[in-house]
PDB file of N, CA and C in Angstrom:
ATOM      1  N   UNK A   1       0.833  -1.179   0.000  1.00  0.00           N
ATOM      2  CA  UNK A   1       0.000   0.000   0.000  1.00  0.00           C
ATOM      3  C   UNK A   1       0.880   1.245   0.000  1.00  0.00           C
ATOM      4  N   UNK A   2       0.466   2.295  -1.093  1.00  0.00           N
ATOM      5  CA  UNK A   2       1.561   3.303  -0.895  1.00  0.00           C
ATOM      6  C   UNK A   2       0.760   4.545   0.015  1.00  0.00           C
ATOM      7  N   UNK A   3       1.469   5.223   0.456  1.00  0.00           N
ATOM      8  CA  UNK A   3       0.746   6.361   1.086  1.00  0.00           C
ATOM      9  C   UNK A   3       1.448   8.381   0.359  1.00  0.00           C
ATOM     10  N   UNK A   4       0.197   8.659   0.106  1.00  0.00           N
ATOM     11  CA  UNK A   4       0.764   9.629  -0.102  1.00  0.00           C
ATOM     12  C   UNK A   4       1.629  10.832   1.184  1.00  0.00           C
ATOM     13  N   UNK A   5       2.320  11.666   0.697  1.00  0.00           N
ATOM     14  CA  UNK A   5       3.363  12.423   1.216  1.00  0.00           C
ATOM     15  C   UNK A   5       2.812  12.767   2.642  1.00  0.00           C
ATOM     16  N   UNK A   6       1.953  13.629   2.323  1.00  0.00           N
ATOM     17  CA  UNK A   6       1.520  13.919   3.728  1.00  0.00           C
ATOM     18  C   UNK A   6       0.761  12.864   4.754  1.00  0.00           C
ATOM     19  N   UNK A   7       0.277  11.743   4.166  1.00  0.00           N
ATOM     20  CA  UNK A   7      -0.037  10.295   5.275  1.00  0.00           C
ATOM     21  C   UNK A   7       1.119   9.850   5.683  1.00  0.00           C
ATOM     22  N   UNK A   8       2.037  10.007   5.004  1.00  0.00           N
ATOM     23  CA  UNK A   8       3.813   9.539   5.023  1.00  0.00           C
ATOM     24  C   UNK A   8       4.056  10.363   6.710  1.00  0.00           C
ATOM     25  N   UNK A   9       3.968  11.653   5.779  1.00  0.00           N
ATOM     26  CA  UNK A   9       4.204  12.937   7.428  1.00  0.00           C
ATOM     27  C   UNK A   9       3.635  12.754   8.672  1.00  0.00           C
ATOM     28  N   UNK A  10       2.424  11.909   8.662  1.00  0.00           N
ATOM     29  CA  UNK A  10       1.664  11.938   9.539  1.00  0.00           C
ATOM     30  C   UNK A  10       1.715  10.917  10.298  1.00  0.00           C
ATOM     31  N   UNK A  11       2.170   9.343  10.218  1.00  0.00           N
ATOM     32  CA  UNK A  11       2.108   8.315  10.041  1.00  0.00           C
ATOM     33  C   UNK A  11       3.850   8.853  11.184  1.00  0.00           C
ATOM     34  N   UNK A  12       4.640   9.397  10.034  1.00  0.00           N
ATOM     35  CA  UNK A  12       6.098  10.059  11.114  1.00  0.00           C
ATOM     36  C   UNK A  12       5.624  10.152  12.441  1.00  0.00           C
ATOM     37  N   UNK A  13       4.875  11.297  12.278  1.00  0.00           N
ATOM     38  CA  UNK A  13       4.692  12.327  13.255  1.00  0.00           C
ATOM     39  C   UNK A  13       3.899  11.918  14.417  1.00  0.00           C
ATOM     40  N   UNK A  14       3.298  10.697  14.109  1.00  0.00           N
ATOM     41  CA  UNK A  14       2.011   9.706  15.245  1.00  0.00           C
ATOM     42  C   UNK A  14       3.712   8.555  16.208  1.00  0.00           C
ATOM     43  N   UNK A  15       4.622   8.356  15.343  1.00  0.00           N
ATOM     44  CA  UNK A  15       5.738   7.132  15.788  1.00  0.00           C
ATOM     45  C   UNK A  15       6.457   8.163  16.999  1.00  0.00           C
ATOM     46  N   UNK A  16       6.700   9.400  16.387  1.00  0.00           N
ATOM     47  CA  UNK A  16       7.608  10.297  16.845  1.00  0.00           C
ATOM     48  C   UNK A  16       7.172  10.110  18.438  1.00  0.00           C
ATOM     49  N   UNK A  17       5.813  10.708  18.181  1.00  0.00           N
ATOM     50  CA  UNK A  17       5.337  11.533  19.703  1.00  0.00           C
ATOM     51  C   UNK A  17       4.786  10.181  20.427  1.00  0.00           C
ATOM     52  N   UNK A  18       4.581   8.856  19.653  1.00  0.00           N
ATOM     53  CA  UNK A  18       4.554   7.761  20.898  1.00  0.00           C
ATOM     54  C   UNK A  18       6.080   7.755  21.504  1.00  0.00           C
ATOM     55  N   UNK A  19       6.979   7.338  20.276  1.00  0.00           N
ATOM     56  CA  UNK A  19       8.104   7.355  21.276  1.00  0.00           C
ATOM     57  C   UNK A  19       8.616   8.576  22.461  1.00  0.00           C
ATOM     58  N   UNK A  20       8.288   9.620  22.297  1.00  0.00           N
ATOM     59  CA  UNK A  20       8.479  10.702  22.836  1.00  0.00           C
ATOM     60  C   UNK A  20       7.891  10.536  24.813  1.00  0.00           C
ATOM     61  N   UNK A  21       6.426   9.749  24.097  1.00  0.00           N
ATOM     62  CA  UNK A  21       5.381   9.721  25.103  1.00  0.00           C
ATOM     63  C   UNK A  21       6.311   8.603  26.517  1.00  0.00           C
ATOM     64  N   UNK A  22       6.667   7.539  25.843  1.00  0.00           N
ATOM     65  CA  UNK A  22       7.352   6.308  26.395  1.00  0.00           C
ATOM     66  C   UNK A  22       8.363   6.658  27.163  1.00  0.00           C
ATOM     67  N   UNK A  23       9.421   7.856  26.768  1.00  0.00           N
ATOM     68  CA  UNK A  23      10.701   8.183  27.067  1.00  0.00           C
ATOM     69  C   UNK A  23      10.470   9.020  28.257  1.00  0.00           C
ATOM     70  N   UNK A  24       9.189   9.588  28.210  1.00  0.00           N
ATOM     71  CA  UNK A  24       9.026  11.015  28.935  1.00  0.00           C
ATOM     72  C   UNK A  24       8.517  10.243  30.069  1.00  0.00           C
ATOM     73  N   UNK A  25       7.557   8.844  30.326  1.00  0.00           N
ATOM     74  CA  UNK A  25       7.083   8.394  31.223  1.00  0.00           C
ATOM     75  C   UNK A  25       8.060   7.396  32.208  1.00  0.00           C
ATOM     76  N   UNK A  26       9.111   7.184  31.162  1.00  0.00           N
ATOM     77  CA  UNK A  26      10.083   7.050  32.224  1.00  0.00           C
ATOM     78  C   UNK A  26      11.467   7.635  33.059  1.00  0.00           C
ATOM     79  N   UNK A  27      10.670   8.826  32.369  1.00  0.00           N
ATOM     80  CA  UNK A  27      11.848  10.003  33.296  1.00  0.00           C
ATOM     81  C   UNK A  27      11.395  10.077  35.048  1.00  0.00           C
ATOM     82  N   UNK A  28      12.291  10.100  36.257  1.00  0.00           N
ATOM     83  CA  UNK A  28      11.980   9.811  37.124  1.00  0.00           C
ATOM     84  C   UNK A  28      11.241  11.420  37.681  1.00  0.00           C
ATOM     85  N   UNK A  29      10.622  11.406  38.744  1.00  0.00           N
ATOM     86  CA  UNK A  29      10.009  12.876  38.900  1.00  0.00           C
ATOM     87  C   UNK A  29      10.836  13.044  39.846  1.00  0.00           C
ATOM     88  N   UNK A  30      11.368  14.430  39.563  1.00  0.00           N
ATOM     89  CA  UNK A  30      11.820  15.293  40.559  1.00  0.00           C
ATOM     90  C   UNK A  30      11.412  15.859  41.672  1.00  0.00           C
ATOM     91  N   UNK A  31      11.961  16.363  42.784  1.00  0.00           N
ATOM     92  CA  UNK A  31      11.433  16.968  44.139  1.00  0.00           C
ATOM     93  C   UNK A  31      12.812  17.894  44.507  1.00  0.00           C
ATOM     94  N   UNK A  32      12.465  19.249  44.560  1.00  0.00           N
ATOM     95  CA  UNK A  32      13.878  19.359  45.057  1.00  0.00           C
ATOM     96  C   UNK A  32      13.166  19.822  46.479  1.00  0.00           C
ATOM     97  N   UNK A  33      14.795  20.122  47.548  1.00  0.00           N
ATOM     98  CA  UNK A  33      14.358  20.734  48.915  1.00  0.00           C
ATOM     99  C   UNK A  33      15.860  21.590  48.787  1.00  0.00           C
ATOM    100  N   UNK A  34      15.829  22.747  49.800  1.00  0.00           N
ATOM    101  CA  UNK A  34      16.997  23.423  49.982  1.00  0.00           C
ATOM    102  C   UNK A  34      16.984  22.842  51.831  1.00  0.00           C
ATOM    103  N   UNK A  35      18.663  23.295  51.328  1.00  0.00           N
ATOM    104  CA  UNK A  35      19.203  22.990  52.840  1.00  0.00           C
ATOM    105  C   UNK A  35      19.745  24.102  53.602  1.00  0.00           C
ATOM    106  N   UNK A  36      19.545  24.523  54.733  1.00  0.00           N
ATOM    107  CA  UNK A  36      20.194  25.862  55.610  1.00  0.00           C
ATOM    108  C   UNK A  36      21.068  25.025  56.879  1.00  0.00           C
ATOM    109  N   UNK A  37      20.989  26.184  57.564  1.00  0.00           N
ATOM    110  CA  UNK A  37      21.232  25.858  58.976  1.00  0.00           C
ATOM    111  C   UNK A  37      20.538  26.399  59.825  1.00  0.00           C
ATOM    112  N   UNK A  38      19.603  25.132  60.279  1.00  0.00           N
ATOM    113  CA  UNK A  38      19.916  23.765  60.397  1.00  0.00           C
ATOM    114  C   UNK A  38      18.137  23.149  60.056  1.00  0.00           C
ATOM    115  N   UNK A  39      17.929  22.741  59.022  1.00  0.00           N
ATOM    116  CA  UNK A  39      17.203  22.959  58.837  1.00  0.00           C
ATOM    117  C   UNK A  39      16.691  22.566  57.035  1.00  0.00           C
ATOM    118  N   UNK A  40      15.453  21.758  56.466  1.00  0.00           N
ATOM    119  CA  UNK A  40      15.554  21.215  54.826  1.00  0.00           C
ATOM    120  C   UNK A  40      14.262  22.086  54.827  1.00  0.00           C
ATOM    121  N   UNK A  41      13.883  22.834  53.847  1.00  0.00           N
ATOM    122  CA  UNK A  41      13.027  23.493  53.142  1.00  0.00           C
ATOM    123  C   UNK A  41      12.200  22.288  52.035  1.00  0.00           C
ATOM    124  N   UNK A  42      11.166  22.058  51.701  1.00  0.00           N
ATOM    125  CA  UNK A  42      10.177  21.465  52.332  1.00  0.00           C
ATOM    126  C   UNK A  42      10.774  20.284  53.720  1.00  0.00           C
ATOM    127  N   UNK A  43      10.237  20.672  54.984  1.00  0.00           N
ATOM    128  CA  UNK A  43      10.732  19.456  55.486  1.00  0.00           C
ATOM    129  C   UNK A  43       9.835  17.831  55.967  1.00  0.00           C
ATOM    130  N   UNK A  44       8.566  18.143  54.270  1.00  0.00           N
ATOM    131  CA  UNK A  44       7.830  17.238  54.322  1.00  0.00           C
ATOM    132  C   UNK A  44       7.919  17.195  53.119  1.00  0.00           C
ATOM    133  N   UNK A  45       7.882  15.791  52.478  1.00  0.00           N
ATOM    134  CA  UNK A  45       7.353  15.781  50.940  1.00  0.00           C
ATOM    135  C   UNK A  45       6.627  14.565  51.114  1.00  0.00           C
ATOM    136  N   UNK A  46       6.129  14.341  50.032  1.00  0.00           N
ATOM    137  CA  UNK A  46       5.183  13.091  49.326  1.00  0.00           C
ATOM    138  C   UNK A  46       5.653  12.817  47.810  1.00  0.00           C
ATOM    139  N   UNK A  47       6.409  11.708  48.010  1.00  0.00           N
ATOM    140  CA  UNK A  47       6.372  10.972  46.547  1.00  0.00           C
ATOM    141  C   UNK A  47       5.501   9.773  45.946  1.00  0.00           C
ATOM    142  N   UNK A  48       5.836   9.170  44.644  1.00  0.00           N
ATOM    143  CA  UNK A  48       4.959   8.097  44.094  1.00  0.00           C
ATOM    144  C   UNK A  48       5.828   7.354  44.393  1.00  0.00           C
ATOM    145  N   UNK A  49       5.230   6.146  44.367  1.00  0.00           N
ATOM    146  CA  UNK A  49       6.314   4.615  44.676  1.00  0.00           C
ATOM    147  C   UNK A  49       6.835   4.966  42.774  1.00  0.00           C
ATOM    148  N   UNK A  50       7.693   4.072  42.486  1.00  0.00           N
ATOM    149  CA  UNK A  50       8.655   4.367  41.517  1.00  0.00           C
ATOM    150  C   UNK A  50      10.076   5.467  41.276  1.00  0.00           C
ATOM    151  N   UNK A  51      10.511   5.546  40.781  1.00  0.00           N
ATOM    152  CA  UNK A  51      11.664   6.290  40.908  1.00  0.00           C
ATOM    153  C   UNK A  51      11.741   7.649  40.552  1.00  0.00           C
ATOM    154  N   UNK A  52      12.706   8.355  41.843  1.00  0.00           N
ATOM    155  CA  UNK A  52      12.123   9.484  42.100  1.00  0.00           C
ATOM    156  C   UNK A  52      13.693   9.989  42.207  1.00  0.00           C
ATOM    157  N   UNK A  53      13.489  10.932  42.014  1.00  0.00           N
ATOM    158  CA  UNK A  53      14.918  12.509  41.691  1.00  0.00           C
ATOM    159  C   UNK A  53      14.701  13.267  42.660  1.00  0.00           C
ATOM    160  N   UNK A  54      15.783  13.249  44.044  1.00  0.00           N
ATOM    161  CA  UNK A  54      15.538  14.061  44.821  1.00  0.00           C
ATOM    162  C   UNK A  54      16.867  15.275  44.648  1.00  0.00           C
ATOM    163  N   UNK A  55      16.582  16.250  44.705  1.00  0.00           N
ATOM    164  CA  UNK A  55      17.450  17.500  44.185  1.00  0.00           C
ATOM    165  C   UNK A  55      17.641  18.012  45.345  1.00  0.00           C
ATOM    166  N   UNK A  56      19.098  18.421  45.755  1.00  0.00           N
ATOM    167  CA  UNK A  56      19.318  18.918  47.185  1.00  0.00           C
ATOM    168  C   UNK A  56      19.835  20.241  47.259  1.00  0.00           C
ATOM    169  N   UNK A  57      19.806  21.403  47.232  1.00  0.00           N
ATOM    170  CA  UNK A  57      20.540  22.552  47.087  1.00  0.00           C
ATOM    171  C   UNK A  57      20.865  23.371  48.650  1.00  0.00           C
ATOM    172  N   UNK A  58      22.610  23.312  49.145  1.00  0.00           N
ATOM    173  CA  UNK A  58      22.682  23.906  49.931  1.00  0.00           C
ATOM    174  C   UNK A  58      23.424  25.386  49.792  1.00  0.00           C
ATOM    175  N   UNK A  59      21.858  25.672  50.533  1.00  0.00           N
ATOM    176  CA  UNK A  59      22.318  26.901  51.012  1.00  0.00           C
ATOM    177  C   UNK A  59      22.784  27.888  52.436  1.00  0.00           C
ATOM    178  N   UNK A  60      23.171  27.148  53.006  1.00  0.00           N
ATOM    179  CA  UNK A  60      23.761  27.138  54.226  1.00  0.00           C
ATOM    180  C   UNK A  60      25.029  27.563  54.084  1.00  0.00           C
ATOM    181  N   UNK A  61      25.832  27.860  55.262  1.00  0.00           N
ATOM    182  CA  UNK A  61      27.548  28.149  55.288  1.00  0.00           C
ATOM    183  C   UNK A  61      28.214  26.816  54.881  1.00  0.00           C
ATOM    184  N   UNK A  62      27.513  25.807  56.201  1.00  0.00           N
ATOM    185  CA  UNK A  62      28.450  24.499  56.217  1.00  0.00           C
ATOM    186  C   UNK A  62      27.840  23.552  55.196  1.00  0.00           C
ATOM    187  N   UNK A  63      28.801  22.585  54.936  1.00  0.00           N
ATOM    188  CA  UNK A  63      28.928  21.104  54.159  1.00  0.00           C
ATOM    189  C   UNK A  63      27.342  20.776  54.893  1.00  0.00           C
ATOM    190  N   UNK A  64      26.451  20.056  54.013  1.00  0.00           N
ATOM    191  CA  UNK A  64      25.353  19.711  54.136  1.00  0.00           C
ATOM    192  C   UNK A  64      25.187  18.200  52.927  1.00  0.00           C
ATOM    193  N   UNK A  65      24.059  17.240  53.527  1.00  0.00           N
ATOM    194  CA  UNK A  65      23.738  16.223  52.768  1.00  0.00           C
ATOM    195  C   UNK A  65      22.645  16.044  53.132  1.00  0.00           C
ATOM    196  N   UNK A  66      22.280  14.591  52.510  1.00  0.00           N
ATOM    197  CA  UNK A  66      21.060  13.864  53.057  1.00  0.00           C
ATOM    198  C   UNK A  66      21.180  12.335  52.600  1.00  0.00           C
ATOM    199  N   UNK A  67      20.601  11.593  53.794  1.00  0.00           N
ATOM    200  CA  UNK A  67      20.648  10.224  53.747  1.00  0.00           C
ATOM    201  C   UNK A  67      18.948  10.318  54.252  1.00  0.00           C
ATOM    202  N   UNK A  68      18.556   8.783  53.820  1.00  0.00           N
ATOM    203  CA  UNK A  68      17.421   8.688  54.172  1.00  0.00           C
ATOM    204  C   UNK A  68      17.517   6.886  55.086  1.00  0.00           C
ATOM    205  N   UNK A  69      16.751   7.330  56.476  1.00  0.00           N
ATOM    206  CA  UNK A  69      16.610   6.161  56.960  1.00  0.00           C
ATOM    207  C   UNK A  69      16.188   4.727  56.162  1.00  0.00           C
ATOM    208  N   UNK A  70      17.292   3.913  56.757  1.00  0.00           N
ATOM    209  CA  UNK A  70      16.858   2.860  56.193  1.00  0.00           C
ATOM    210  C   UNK A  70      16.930   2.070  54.401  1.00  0.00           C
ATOM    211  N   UNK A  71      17.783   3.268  53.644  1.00  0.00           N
ATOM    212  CA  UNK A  71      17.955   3.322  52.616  1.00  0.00           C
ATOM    213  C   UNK A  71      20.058   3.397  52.553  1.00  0.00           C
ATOM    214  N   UNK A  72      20.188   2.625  51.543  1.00  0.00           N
ATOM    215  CA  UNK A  72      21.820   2.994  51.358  1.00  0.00           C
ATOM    216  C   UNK A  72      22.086   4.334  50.262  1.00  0.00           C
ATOM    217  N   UNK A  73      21.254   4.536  49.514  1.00  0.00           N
ATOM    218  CA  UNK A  73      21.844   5.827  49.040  1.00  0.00           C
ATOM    219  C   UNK A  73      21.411   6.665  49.825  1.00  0.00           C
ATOM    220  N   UNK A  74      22.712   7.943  49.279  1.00  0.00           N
ATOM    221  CA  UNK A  74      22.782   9.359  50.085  1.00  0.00           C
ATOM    222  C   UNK A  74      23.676  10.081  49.430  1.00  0.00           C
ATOM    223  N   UNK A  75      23.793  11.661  49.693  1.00  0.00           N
ATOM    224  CA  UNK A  75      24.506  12.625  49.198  1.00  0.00           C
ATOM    225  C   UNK A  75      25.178  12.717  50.795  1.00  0.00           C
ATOM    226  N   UNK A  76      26.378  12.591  50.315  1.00  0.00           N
ATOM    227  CA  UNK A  76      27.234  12.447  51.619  1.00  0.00           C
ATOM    228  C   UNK A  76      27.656  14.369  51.603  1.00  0.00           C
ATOM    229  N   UNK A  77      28.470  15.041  50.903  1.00  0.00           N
ATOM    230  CA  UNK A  77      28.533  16.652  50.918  1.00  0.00           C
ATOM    231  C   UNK A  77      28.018  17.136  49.774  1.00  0.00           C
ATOM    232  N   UNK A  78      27.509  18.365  50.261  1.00  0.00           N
ATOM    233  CA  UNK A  78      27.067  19.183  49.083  1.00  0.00           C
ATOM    234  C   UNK A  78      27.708  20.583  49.624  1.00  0.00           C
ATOM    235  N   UNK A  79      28.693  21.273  48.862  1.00  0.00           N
ATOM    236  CA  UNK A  79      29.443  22.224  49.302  1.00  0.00           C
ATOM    237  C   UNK A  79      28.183  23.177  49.393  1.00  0.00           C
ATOM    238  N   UNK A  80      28.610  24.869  49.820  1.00  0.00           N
ATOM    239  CA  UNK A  80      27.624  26.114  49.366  1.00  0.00           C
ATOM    240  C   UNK A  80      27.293  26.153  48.411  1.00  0.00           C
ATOM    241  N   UNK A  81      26.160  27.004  48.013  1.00  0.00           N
ATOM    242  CA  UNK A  81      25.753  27.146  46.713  1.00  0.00           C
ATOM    243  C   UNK A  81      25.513  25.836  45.833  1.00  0.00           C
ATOM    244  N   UNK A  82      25.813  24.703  45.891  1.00  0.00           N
ATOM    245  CA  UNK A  82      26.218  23.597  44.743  1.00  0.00           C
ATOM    246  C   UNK A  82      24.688  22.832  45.031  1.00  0.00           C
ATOM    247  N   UNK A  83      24.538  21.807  44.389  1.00  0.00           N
ATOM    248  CA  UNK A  83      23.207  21.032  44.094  1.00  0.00           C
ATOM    249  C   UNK A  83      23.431  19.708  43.668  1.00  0.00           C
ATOM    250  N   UNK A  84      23.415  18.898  44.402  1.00  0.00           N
ATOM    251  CA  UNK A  84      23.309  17.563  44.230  1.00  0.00           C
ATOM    252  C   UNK A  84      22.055  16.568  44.134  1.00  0.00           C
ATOM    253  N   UNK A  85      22.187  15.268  43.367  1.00  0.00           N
ATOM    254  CA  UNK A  85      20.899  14.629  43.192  1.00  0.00           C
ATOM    255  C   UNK A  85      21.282  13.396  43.301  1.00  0.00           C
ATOM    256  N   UNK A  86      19.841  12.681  43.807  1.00  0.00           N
ATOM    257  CA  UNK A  86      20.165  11.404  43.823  1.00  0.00           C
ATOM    258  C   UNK A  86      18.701  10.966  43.574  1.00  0.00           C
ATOM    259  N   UNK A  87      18.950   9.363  42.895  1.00  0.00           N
ATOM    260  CA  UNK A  87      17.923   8.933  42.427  1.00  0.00           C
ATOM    261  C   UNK A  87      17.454   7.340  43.265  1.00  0.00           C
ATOM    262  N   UNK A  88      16.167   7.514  43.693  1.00  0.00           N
ATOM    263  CA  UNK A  88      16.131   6.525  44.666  1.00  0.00           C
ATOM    264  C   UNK A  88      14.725   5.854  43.949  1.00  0.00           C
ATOM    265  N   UNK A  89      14.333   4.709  44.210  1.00  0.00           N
ATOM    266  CA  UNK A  89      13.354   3.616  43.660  1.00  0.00           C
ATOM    267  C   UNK A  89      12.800   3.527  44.884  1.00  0.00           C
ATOM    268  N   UNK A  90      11.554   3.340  45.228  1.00  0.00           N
ATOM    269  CA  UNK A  90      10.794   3.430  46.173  1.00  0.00           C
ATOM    270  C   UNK A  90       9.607   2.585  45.632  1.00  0.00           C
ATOM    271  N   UNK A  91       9.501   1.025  46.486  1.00  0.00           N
ATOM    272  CA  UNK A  91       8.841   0.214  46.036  1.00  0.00           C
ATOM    273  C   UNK A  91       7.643   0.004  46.732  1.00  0.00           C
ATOM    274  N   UNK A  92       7.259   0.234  47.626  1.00  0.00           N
ATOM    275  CA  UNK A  92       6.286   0.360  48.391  1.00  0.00           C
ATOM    276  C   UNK A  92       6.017   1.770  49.295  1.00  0.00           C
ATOM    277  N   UNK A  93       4.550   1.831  49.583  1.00  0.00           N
ATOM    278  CA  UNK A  93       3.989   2.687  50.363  1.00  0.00           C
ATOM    279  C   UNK A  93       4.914   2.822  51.705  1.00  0.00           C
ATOM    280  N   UNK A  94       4.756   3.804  52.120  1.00  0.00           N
ATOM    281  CA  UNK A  94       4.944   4.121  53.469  1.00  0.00           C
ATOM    282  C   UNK A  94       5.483   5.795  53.764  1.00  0.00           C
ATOM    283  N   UNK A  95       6.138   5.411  55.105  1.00  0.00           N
ATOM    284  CA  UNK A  95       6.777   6.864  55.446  1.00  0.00           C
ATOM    285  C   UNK A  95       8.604   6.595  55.855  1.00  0.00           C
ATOM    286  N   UNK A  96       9.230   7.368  56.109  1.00  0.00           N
ATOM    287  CA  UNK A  96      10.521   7.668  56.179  1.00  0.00           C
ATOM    288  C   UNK A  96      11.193   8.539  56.630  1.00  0.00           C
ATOM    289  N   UNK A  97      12.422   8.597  57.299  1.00  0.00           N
ATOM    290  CA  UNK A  97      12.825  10.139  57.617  1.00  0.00           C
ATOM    291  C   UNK A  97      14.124  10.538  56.699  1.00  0.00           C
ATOM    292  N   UNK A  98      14.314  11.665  56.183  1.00  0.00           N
ATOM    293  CA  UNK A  98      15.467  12.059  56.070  1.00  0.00           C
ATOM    294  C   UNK A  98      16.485  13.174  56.487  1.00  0.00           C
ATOM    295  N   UNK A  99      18.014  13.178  56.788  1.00  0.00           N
ATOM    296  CA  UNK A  99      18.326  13.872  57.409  1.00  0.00           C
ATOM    297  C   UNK A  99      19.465  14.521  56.695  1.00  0.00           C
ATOM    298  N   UNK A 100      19.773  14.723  57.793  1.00  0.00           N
ATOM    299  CA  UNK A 100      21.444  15.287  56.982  1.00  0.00           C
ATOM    300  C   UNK A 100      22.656  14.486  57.854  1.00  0.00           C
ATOM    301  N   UNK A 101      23.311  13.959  57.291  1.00  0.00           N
ATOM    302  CA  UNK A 101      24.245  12.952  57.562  1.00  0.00           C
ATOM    303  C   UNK A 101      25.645  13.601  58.248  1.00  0.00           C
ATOM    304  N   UNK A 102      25.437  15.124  57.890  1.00  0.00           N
ATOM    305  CA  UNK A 102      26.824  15.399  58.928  1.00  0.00           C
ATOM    306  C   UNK A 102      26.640  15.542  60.015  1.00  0.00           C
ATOM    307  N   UNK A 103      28.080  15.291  60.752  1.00  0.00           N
ATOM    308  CA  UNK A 103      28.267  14.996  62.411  1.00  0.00           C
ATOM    309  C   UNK A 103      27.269  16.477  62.862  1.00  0.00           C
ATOM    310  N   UNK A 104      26.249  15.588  64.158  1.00  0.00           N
ATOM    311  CA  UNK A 104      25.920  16.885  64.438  1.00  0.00           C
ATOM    312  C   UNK A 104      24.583  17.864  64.121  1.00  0.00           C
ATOM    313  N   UNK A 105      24.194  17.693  62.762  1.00  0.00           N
ATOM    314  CA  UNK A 105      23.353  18.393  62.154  1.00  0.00           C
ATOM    315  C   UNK A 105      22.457  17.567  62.583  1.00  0.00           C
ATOM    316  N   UNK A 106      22.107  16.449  62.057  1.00  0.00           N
ATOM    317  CA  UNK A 106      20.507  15.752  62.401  1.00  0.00           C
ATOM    318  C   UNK A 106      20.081  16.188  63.948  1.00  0.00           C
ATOM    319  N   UNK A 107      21.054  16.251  65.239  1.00  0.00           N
ATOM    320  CA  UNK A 107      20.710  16.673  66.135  1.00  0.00           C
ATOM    321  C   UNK A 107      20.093  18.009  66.594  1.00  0.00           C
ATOM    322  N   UNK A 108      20.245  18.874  65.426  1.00  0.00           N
ATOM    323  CA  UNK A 108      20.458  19.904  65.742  1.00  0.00           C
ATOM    324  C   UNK A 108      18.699  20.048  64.775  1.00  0.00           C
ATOM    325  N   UNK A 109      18.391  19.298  64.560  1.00  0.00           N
ATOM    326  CA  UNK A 109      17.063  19.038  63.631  1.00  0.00           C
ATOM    327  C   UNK A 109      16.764  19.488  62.102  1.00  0.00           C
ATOM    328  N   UNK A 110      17.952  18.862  61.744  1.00  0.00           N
ATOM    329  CA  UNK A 110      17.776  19.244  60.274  1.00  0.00           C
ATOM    330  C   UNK A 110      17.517  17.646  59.858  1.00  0.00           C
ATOM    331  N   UNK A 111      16.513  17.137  59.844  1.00  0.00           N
ATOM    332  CA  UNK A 111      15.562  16.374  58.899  1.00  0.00           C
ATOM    333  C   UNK A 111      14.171  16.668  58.771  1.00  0.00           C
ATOM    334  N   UNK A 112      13.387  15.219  58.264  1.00  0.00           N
ATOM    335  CA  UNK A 112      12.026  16.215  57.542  1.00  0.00           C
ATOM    336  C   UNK A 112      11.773  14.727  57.794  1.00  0.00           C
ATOM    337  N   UNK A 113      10.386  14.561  56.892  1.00  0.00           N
ATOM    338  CA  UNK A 113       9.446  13.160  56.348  1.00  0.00           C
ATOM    339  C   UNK A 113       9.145  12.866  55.321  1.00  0.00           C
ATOM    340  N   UNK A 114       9.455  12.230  54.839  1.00  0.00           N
ATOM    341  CA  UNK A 114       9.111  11.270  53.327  1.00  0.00           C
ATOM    342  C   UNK A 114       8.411  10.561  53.258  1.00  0.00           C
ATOM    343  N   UNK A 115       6.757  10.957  52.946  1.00  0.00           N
ATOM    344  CA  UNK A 115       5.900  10.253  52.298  1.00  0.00           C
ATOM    345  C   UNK A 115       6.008   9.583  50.876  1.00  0.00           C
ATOM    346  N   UNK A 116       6.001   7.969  50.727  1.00  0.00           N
ATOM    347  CA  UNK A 116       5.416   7.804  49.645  1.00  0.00           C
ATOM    348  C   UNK A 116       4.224   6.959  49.223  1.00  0.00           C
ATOM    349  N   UNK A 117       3.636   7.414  48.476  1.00  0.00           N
ATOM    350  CA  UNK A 117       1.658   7.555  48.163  1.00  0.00           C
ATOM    351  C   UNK A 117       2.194   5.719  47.598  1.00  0.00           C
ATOM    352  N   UNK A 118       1.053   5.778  47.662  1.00  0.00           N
ATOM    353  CA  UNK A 118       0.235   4.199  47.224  1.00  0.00           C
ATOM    354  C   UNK A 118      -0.073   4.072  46.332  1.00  0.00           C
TER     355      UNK A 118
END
């Protein structure tokens, strides 16, 4: 069957934007929080189970991170000004805490709560 030019274009243009659609649904969603002293800006979030982009930006004097209970990844430093990310898979519902992993800081109450939805 031949198709003329513009069914040709169109027929493109339907492949394009599925693949587009596929690529885009598995981009992980982002969340960012800023960090001070002493102290994470949202210090609540809610994510989806699946994989998720958490964006950390400190803005504080001192070296700042975040680890999350119970989980092995973490941003161990994030100098001033700078922005670090990490990408975590979250397979089930629940809740969580996260903090900041330098000596000192979590005490000083710089963590938050990590919801993730069902």
């Amino acid at each position: 069957m031949l198709l003329r030019k513009g069914s040709r274009c169109l027929v493109l243009f339907a492949y394009v934007m599925a693949a587009s659609v596929e690529v885009f649904a598995q981009q992980a969603k982002e969340f960012r929080i800023t960090a001070n002293e002493f102290s994470f800006k949202p210090s609540s979030i809610q994510v989806p189970r699946g994989e998720v982009k958490i964006s950390v930006t400190n803005r504080g004097k001192f070296l700042h991170g975040l680890a999350i209970v119970g989980r092995d990844e973490k941003i161990g430093y994030i100098e001033s000004g700078e922005t670090e990310s990490l990408t975590v898979n979250f397979d089930k519902a629940g809740e969580a805490i996260f903090y900041c992993p330098q000596p000192g800081h979590r005490n000083k109450g710089m963590e938050g709560k990590l919801t993730v939805g069902r």
